[in-house]
Structures are given as structure tokens and as C-alpha cells.
Protein backbone atom coordinates (compact mmCIF):
# COMPACT_ATOMS: atom_id res chain seq x y z
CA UNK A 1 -17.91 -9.27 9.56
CA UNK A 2 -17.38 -8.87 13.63
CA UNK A 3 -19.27 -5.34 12.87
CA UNK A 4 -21.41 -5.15 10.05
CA UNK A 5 -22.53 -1.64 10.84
CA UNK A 6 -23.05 0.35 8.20
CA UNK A 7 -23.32 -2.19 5.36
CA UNK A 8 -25.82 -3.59 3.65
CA UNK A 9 -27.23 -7.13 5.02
CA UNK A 10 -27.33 -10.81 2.60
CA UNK A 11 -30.74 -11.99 3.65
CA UNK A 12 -31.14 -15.97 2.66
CA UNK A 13 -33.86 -18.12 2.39
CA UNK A 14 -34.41 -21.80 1.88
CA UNK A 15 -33.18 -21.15 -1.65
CA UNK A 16 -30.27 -19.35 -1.25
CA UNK A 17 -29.78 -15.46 -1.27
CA UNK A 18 -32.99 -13.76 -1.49
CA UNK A 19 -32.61 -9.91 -0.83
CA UNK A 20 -29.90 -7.55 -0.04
CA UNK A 21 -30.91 -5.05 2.87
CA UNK A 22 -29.84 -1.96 3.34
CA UNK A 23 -29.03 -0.77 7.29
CA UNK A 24 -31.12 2.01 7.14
CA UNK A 25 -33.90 0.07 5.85
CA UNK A 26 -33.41 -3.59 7.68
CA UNK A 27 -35.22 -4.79 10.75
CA UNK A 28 -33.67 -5.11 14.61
CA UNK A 29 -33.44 -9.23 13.04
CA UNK A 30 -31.93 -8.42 9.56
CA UNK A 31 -28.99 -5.79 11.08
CA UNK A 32 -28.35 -9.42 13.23
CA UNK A 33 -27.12 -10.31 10.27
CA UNK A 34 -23.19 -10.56 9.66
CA UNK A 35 -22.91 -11.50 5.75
CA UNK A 36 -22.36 -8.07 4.49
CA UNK A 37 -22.39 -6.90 0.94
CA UNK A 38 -19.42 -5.86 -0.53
CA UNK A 39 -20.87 -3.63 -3.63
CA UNK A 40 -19.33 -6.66 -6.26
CA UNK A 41 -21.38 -7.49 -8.60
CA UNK A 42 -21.43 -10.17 -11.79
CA UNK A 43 -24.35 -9.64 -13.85
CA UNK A 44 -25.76 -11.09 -16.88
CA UNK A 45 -26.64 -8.51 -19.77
CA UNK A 46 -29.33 -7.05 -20.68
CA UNK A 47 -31.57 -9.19 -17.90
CA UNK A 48 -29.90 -6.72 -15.55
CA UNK A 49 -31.00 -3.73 -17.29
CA UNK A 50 -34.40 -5.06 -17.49
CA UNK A 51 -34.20 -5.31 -13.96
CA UNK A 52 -33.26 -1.79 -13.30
CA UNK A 53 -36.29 -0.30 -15.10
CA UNK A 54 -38.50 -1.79 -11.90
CA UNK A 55 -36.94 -0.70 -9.89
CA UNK A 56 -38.19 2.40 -6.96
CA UNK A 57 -37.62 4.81 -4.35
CA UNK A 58 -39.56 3.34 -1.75
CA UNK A 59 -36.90 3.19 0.77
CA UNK A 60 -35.75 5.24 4.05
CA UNK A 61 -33.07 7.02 1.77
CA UNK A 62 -35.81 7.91 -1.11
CA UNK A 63 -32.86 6.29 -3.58
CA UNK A 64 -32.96 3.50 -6.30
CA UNK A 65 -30.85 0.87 -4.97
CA UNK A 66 -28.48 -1.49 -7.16
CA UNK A 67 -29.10 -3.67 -4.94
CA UNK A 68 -32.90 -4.11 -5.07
CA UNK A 69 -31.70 -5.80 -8.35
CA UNK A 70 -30.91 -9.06 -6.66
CA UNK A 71 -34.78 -9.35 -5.12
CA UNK A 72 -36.19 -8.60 -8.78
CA UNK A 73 -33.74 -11.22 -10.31
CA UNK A 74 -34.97 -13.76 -7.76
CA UNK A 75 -38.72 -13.05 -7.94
CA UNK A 76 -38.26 -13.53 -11.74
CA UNK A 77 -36.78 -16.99 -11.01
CA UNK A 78 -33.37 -16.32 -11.84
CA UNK A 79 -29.99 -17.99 -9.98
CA UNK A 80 -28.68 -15.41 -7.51
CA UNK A 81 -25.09 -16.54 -5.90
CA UNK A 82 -22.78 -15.00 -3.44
CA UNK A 83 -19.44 -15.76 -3.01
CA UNK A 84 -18.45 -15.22 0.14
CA UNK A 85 -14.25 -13.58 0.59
CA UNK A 86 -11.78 -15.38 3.25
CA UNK A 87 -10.62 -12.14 4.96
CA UNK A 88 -13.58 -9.81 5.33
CA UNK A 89 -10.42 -6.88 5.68
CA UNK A 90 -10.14 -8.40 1.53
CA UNK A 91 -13.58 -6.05 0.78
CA UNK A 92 -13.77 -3.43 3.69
CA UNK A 93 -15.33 -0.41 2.23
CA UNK A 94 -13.77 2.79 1.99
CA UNK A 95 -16.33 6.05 2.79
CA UNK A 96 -13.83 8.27 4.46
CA UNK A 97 -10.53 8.81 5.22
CA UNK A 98 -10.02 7.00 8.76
CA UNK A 99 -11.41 3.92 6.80
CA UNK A 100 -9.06 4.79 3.82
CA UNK A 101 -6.30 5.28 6.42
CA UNK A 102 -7.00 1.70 8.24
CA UNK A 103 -7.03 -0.10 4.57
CA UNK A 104 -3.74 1.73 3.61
CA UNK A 105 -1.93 0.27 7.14
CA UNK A 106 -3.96 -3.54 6.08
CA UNK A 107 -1.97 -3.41 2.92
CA UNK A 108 1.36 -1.58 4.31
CA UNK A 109 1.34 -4.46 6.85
CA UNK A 110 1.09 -7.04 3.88
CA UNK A 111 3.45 -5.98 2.15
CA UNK A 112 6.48 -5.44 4.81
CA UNK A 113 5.56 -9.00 6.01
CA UNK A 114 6.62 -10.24 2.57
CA UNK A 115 9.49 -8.58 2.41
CA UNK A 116 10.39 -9.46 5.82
CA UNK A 117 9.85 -13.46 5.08
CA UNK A 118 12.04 -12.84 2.61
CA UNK A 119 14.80 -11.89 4.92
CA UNK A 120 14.77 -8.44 5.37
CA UNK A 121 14.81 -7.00 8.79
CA UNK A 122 12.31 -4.40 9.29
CA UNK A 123 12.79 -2.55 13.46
CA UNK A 124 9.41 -1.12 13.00
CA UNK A 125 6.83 -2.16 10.56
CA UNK A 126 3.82 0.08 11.31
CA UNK A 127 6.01 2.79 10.78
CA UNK A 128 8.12 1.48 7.65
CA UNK A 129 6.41 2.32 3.98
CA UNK A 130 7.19 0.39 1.01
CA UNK A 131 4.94 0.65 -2.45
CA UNK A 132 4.24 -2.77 -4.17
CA UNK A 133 6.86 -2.47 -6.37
CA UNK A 134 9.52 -2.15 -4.24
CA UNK A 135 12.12 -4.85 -4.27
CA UNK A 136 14.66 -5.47 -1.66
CA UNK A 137 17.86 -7.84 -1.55
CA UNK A 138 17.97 -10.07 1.56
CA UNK A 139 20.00 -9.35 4.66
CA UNK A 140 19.09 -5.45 4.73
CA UNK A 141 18.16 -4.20 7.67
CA UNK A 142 15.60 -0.91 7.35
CA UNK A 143 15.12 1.65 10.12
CA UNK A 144 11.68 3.36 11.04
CA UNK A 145 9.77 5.99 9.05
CA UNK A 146 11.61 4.77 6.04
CA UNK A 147 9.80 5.37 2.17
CA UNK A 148 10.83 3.57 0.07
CA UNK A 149 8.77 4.42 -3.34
CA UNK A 150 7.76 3.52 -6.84
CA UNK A 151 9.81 0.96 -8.38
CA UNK A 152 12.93 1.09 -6.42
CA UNK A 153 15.11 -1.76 -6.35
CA UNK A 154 17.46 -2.48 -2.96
CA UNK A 155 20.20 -4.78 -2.89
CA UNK A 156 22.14 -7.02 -0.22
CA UNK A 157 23.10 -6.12 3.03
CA UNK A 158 21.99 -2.70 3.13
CA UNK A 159 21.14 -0.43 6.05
CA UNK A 160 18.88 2.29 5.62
CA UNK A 161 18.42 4.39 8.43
CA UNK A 162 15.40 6.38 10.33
CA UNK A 163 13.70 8.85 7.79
CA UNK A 164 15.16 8.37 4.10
CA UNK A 165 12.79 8.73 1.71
CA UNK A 166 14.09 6.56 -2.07
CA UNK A 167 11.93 7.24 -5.27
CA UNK A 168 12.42 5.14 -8.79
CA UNK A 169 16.22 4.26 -7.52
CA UNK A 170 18.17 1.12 -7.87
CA UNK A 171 20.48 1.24 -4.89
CA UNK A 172 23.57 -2.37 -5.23
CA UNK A 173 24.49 -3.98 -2.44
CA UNK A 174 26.25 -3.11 0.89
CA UNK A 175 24.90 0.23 0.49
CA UNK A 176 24.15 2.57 3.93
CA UNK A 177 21.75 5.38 3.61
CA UNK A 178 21.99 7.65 6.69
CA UNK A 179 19.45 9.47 8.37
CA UNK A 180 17.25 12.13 6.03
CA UNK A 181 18.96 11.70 3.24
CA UNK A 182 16.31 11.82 -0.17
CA UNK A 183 16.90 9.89 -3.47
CA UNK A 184 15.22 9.92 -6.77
CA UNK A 185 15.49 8.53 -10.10
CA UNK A 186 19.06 7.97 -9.31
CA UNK A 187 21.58 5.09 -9.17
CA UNK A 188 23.70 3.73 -6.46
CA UNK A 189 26.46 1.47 -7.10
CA UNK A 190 27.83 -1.15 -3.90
CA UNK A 191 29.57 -0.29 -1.11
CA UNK A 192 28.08 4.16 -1.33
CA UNK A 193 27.91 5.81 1.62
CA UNK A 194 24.87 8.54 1.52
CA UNK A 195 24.24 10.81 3.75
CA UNK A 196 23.44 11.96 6.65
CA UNK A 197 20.84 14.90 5.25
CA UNK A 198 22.29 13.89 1.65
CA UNK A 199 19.37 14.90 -2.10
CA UNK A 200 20.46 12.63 -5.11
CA UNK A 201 18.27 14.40 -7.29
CA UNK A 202 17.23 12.70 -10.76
CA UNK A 203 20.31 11.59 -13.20
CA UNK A 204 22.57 10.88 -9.97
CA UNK A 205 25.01 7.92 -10.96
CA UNK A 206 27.09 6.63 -8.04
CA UNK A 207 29.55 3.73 -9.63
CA UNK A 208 30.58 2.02 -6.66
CA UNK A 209 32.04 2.71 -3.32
CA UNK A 210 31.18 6.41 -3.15
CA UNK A 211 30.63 8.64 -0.43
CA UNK A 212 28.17 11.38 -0.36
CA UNK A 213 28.20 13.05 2.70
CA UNK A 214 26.03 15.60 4.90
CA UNK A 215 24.10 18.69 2.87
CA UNK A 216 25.46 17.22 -0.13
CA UNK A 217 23.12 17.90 -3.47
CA UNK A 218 23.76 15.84 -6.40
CA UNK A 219 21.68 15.86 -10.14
CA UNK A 220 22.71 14.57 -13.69
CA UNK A 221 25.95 14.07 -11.68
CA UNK A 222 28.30 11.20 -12.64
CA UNK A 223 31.05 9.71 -9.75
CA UNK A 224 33.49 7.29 -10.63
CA UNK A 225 34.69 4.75 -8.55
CA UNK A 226 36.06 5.69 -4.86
CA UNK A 227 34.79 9.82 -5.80
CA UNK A 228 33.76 11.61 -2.73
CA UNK A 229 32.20 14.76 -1.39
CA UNK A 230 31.99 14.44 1.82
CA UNK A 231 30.28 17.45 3.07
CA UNK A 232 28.22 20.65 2.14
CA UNK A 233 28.37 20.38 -1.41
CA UNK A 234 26.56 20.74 -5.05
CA UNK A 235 27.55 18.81 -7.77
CA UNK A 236 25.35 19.40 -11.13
CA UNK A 237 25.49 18.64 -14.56
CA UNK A 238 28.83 17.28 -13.87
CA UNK A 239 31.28 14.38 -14.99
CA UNK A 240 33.63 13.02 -12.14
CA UNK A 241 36.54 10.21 -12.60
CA UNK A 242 37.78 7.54 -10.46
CA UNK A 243 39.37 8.95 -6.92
CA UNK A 244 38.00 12.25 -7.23
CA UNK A 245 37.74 14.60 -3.66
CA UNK A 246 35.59 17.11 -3.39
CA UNK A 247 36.45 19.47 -0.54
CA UNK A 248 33.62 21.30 1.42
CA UNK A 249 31.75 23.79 0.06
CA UNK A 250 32.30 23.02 -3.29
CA UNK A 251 29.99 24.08 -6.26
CA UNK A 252 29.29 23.37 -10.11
CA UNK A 253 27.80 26.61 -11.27
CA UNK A 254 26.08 25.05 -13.80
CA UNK A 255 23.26 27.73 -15.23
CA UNK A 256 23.58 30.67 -16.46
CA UNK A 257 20.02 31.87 -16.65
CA UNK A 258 19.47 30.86 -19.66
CA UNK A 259 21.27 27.26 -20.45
CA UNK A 260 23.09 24.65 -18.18
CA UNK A 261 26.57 23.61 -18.91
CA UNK A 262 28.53 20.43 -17.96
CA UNK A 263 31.63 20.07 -15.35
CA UNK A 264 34.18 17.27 -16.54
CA UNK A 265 36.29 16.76 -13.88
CA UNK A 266 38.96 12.97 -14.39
CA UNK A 267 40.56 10.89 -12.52
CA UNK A 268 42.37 11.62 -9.00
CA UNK A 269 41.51 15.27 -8.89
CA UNK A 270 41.58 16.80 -5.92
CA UNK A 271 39.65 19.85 -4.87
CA UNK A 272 40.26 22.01 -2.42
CA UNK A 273 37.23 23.67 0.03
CA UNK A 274 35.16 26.39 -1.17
CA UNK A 275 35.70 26.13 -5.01
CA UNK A 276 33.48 27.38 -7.66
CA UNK A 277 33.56 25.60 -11.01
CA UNK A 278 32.48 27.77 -13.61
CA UNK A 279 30.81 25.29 -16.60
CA UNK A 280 31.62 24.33 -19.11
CA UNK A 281 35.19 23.52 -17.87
CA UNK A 282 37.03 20.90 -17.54
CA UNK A 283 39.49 19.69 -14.83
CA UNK A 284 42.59 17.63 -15.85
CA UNK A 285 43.51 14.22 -14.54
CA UNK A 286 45.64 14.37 -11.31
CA UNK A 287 45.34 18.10 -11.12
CA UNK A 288 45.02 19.98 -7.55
CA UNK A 289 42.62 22.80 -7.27
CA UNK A 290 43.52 25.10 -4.79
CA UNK A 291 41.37 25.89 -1.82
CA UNK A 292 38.99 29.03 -2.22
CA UNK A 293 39.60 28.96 -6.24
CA UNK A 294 36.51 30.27 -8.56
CA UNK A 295 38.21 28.04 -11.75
CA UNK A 296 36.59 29.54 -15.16
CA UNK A 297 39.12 27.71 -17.49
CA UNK A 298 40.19 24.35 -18.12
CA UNK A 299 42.99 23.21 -15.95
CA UNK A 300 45.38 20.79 -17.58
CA UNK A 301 45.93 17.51 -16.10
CA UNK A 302 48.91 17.48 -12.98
CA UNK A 303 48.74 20.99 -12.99
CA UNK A 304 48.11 23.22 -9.88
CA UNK A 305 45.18 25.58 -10.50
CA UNK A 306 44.81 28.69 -7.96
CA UNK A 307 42.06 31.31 -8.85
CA UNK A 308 42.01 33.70 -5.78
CA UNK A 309 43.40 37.72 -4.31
CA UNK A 310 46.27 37.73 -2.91
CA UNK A 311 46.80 37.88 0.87
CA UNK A 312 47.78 41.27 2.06
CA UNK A 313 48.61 41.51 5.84
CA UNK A 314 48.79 45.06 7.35
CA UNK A 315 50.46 45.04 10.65
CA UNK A 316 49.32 46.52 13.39
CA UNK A 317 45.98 47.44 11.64
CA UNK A 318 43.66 45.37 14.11
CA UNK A 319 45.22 47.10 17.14
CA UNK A 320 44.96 50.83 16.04
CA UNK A 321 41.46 49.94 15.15
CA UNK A 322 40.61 49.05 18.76
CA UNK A 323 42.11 51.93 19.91
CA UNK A 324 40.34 54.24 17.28
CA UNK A 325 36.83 52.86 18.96
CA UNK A 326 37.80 53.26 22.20
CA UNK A 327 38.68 56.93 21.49
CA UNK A 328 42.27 57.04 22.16
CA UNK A 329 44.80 57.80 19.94
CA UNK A 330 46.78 55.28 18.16
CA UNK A 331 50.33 54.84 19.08
């Protein structure tokens, strides 16, 4: 090593590896040394147990060293080998966490340059963390302080952008994941849109050209082809067709306290903003649901479903209140 402070020094002799130091105990010549010892060790059984019983404390640490094995084994005539490691970064030891922090970026760094020889484009590596698992289609271009976790798979041509975080998710091709948006143990067909600030929480199926858009929460939700909800939106326990738009606001209310029900809703529905879906129901194919609409019953399919007070305009009402406040009378 460069710096072989702290470790414990290989001392050789005409006959190979005689001794292992440790610091604490070596001379000004023997901490010269750089061979280090890594704390590996192959040992033959039971010689090595024979060894241990003669072994002492009579060290600057007052400890029985493992290590004072390797000058017993030689006295006694025995073969003593070290094998010394290519990368010395291969064995660096780990005694705290700044040292565990510096092997975690030696193995992050590893690991993004494979993926990046295999095509992908990474903006910043240092700040770009992928598990060993992690498998990624070529072409994809990944933005900083990206996690991508477990055993996710990516596809083609992707883009994931600054701060997404994927779990256990197998995300097709052409797929762009916008800034903060968080995945798990979901699935994401080609072509999806996700995101900004999107959760596909665990059971999340996205078939294929899908778009989830911002403070959108998804789990044990189902979207056909070409479904969408663009914007500020829960969909849970649910069932969606082909062509299915979810307007803004929108919301499966899926538990009861007690059990969770499922929302079916088929193909080329359309749902108006600020609708409450009362499970179980289910929502008929082409039907419209009418903006503002708490639906608690099924709703055939083409049908127009409308589940809201009627509007009740009082004229004049706003004015005379004014006046009332201002303490005049009302005309």
C-alpha cells in the first residue's frame, strides 16, 4: 500500500514470510514496510489450533494475536505463503465509517463504469447509485442522485432524471422517469411517462405507453394501454382498461377500516376531476363520469354517471352580504 498506516506489516526473510507485525508493536524499520496484511487467512487443521495454544500476550496491546500464528508455524518448519492482491483498494480494511464510506464509492465507481461500457450514459457518476444487480438496457441516459435498487431491470433508451429512486422494478424500453418520482416492486411497460413527484407503490402494472403524472400515487393498480392520470391522483386496488383518463383529483376509496375493495374501471372511460370511487364498483366501458361525482354504484357502460347537489344560485346574495359587513342596509 502507498500508506500502510495502521496495518499490520509482512516481514520476510531469506525464506520467505517470516512474521507478521503489528504497527503498534513494529520497529521505525518494520512500519517501512509496505506489504500489509489483509486479515485472510488459509490454514491447515488442527496444526493451526496447535498453534494457537502457544500463543501470548506479550505485546503493546496485552492481546493474543492471530497473527503470531504465522511466526509459530514457521519456527516449527512449516510452509508459510502470501499471496499478494493486484489492487490493494481489493482488501482495504474497514474500522469505521469514513473507511466504510470510501469502500462503498470504490465499488459504486465499479459498478457505474460497467454499466457505462456497456452504453449507458451516466452525467454524474459519483453521484449516481446502482446495486449489483441492477441491469440496464443500452442507450439510457441517467441523471444525478439517481437509486436505482435491488434487482431492477431498465430497458432501452430510457431517461431517468435527477433524484428517482426505483426498487425491485422492471421498467421496458423508451421509458422517462421525471424528477422525484419513487418506484417499487412495480412494472413499467414501453413508452410510460412517470412523474414528475410520481409513488408506484408495490403491485403497480403500467402496460405500455402510460402516463402517470405529478402527485400521482399508484398500488395493486392495473393501467391498460394508453390509461392516464395525469395529475394529483390515487389509484388503489384498482383495474383500469385501455384509453382510460383520469381527471385531477381523482380517488379509489379503497378501505373501509376494516377490508380493501377493488375499482374495475374498462375501456375508454373517462373521468371527470375530483371524483371519488367508492369500491367495490365498477365503471362501464365508454362511460363518462361527471366532474365532482362521489360514484357508489356501478355505472353501466356508455352511460353518463353524475353523483353531485344541485347548483342553486341566489341572486344578489353576495352583494347584500357586503353591505351587511359594512353596516349599511341592504337595498
Amino acid at each position: 500500500m502507498a500508506d500502510p498506516s495502521g496495518y499490520g506489516r509482512i516481514i520476510r526473510g531469506s525464506n520467505g514470510v517470516e512474521r507478521i507485525v503489528e504497527e503498534k508493536d513494529a520497529s521505525s524499520a518494520e512500519r517501512e514496510v509496505s506489504e500489509i496484511n489483509t486479515g485472510i487467512y488459509v490454514f491447515r487443521v488442527p496444526e493451526a489450533f496447535d498453534f494457537l495454544q502457544q500463543l501470548d500476550n506479550k505485546n503493546a496491546q496485552g492481546e493474543y494475536y492471530l497473527t503470531d500464528i504465522v511466526a509459530a508455524a514457521r519456527k516449527a518448519g512449516e510452509r508459510v505463503e502470501a499471496l499478494l492482491v493486484e489492487k490493494a483498494e481489493d482488501a482495504m480494511g474497514i474500522n469505521d465509517r469514513v473507511q466504510l464510506s470510501q469502500a462503498d464509492g470504490i465499488m459504486r465507481q465499479r459498478i457505474n463504469e460497467i454499466h457505462q461500457r456497456a452504453g449507458v450514459t451516466l452525467i454524474d457518476p459519483m453521484s449516481t447509485y446502482i446495486d449489483p444487480d441492477v441491469a440496464i438496457g443500452p442507450d439510457t441516459l441517467i441523471h444525478p442522485a439517481v437509486h436505482l435498487r435491488g434487482k431492477t431491470i431498465i430497458g432501452r433508451g430510457c431517461e431517468i432524471e435527477p433524484g428517482v429512486v426505483v426498487t425491485d422494478c422492471t421498467i421496458g424500453d423508451q421509458v422517462h422517469l421525471k424528477p422525484g418520482s419513487v418506484l417499487s416492486e412495480s412494472f413499467v411497460g414501453d413508452a410510460c411517462a412517470v412523474g414528475p413527484m410520481a409513488h408506484l407503490r408495490p403491485g403497480t402494472v403500467l402496460t405500455g405507453h402510460n402516463k402517470i403524472g405529478n402527485f400521482v400515487e399508484t398500488k395493486k393498480a392495473v393501467f391498460g394501454e394508453k390509461s392516464q392520470a395525469s395529475h394529483l391522483t390515487y389509484i388503489g386496488d384498482a383495474t383500469l382498461g385501455k384509453n382510460v383518463n383520469i381527471g385531477c383529483g381523482t380517488i379509489t376509496c379503497n378501505y373501509d377500516g376494516v377490508n380493501k375493495y377493488q375499482t374495475t374501471i374498462e375501456d375508454d372511460v373517462f373521468v371527470g376531476s375530483d371524483t371519488q370511487f367508492v369500491a367495490p364498483v365498477t365503471i362501464g366501458r365508454g362511460s363518462l363520469i361527471g366532474a365532482g361525482s362521489t360514484i357508489t354504484k356501478d355505472v353501466p357502460a356508455d352511460a353518463l354517471a353524475i353523483a353531485r347537489s344541485e347548483q342553486k344560485n341566489v341572486a344578489g346574495w353576495a352583494e347584500r352580504n357586503r353591505q351587511k359587513h359594512l353596516g349599511k342596509k341592504p337595498k
